[in-house]
N, C-alpha and C. Protein backbone atom coordinates (compact mmCIF):
# COMPACT_ATOMS: atom_id res chain seq x y z
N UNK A 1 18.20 8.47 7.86
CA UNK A 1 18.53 8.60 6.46
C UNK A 1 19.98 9.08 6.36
N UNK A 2 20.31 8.86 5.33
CA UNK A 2 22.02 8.93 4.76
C UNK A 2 21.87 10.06 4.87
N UNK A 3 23.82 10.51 4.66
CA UNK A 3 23.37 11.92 3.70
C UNK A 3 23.69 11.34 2.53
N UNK A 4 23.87 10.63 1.87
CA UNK A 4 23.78 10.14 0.39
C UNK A 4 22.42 10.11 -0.04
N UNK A 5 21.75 9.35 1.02
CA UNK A 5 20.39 9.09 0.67
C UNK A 5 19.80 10.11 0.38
N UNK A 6 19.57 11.45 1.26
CA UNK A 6 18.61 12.58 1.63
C UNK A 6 19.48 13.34 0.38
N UNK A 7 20.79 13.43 -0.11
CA UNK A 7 20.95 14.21 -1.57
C UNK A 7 20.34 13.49 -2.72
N UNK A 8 20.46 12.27 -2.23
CA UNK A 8 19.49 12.11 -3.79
C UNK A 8 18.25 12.28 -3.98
N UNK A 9 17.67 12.42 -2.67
CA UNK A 9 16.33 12.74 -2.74
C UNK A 9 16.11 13.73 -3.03
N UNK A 10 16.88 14.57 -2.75
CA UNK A 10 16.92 16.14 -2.70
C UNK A 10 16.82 16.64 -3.89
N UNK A 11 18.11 15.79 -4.87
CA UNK A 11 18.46 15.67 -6.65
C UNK A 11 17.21 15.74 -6.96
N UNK A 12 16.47 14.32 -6.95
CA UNK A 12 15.18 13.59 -7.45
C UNK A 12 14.03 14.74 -7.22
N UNK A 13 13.71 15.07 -6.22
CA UNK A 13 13.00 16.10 -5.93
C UNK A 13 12.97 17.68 -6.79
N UNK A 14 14.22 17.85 -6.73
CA UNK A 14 14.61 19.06 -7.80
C UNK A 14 13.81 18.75 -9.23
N UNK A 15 14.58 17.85 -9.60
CA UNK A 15 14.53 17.30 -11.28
C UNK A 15 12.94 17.35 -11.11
N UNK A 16 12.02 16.20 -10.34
CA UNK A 16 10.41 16.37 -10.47
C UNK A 16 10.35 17.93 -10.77
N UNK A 17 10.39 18.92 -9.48
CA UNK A 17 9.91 19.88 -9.24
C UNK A 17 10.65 20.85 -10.92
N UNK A 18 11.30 20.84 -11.33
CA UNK A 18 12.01 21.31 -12.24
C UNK A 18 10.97 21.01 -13.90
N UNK A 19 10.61 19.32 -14.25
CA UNK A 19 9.49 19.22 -14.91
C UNK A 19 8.39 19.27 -15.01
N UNK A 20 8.10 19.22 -13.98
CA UNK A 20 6.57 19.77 -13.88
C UNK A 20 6.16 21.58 -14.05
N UNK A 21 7.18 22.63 -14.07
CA UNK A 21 6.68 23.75 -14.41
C UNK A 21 6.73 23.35 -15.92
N UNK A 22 7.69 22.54 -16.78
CA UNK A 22 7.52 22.72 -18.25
C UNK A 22 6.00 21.98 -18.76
N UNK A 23 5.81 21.10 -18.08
CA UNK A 23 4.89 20.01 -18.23
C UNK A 23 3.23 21.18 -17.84
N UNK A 24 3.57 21.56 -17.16
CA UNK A 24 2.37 22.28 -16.82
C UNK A 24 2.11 23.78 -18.02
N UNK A 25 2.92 23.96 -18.62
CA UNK A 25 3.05 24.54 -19.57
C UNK A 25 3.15 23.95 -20.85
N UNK A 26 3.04 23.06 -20.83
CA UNK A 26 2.82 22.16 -22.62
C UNK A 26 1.81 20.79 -21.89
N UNK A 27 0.85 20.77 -21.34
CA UNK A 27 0.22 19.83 -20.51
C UNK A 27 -1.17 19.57 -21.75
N UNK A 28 -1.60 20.46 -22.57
CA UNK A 28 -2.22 20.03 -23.45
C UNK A 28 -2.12 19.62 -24.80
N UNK A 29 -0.33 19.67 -25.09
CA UNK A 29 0.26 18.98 -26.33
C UNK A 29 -0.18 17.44 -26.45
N UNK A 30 -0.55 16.93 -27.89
CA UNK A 30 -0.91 15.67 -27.20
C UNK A 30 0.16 14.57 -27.29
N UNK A 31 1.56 15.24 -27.54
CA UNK A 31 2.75 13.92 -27.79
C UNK A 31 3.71 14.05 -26.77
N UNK A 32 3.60 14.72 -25.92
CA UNK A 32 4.39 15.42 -24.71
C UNK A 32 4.80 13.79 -23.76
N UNK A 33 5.66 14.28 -23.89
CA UNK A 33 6.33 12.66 -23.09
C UNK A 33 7.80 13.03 -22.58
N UNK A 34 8.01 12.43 -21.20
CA UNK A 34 9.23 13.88 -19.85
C UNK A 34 9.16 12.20 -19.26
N UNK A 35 10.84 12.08 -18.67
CA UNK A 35 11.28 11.06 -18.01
C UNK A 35 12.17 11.42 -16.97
N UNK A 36 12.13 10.74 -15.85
CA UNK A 36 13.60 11.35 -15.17
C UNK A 36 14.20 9.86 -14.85
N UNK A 37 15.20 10.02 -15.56
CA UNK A 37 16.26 8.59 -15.12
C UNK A 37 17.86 8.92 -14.11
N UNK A 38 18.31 7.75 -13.78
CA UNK A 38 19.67 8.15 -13.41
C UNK A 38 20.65 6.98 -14.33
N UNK A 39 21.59 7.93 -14.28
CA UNK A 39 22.58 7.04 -15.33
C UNK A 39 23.96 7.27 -14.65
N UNK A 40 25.15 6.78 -15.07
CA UNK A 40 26.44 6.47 -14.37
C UNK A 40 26.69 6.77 -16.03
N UNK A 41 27.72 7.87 -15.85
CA UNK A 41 28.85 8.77 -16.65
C UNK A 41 30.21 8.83 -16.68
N UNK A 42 30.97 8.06 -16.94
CA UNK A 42 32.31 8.10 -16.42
C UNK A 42 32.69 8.20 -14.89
N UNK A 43 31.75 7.08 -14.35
CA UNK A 43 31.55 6.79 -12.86
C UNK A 43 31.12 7.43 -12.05
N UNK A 44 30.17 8.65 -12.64
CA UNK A 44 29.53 9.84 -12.08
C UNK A 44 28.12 9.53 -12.01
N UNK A 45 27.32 9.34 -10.94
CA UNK A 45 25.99 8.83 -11.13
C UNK A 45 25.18 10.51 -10.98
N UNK A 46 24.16 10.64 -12.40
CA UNK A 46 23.51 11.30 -12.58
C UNK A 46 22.05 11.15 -12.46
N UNK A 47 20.75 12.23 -12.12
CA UNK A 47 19.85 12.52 -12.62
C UNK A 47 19.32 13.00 -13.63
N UNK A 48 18.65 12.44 -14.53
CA UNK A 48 18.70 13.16 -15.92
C UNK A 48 17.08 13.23 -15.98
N UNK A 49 16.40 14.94 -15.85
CA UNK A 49 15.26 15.24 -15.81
C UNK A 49 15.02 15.58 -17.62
N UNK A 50 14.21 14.88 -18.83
CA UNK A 50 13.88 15.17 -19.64
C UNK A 50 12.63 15.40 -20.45
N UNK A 51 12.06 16.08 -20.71
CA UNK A 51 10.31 16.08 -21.98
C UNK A 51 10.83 16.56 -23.12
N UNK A 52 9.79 16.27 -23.79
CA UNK A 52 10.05 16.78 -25.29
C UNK A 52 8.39 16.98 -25.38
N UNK A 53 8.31 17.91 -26.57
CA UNK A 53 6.96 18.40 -27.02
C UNK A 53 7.14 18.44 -28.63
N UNK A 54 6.97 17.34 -29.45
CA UNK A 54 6.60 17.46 -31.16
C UNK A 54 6.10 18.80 -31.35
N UNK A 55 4.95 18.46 -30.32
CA UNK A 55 4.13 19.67 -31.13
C UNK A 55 4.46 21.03 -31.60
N UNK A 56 5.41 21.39 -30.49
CA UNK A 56 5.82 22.57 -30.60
C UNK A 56 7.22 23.04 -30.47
N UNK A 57 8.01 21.88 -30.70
CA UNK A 57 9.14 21.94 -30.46
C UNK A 57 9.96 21.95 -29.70
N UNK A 58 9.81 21.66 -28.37
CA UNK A 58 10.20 22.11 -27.47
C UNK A 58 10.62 21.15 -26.67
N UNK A 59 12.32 21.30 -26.29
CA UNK A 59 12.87 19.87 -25.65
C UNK A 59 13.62 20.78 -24.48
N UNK A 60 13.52 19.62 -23.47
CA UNK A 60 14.32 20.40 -21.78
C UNK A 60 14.84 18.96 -21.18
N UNK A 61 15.75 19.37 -21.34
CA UNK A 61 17.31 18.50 -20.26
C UNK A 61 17.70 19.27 -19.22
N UNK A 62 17.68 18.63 -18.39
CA UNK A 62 18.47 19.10 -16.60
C UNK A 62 19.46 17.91 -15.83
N UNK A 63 20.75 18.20 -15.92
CA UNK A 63 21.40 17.01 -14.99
C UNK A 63 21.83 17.89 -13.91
N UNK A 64 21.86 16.95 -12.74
CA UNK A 64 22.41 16.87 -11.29
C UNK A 64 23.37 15.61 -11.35
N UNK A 65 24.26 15.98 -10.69
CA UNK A 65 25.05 14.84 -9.82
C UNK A 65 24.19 14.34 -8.84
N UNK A 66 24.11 13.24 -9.05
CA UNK A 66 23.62 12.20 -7.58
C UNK A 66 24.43 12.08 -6.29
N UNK A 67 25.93 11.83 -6.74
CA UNK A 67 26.20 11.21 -5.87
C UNK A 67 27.14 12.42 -5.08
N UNK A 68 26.44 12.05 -3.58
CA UNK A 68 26.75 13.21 -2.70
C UNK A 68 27.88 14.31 -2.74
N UNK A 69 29.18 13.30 -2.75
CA UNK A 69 30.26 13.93 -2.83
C UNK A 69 30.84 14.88 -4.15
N UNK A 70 30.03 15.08 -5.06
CA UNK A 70 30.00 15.72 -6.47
C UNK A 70 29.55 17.09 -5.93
């Protein structure tokens, strides 16, 4: 494995591990809906860990840099 590869895993891994404590804490809202995408930012490739909860208001964003050298 890279080391490009094994940081993004590393990223990816974070961001999961990062939504799932919120998720496990609003896990019986019933509109609760959490994505993790990557996107390219002014040529900066990101992880973008996000949920939102209607019910109760409650929204959580987390970015990482992906790409190794960041």
């Amino acid at each position: 494995m890279s080391h490009a590869t094994g940081h993004r895993a590393a990223v990816i891994a974070d961001l999961v591990q990062g939504l799932e404590v919120y998720f496990a804490e609003h896990r019986e809202c019933g509109g609760l809906t959490g994505d993790i995408v990557e996107k390219t930012v002014d040529g900066v490739r990101w992880g973008v860990a996000g949920m939102r909860c209607p019910e109760c208001g409650v929204r959580w964003e987390r970015r990482l840099a992906v790409d190794a050298e960041s």
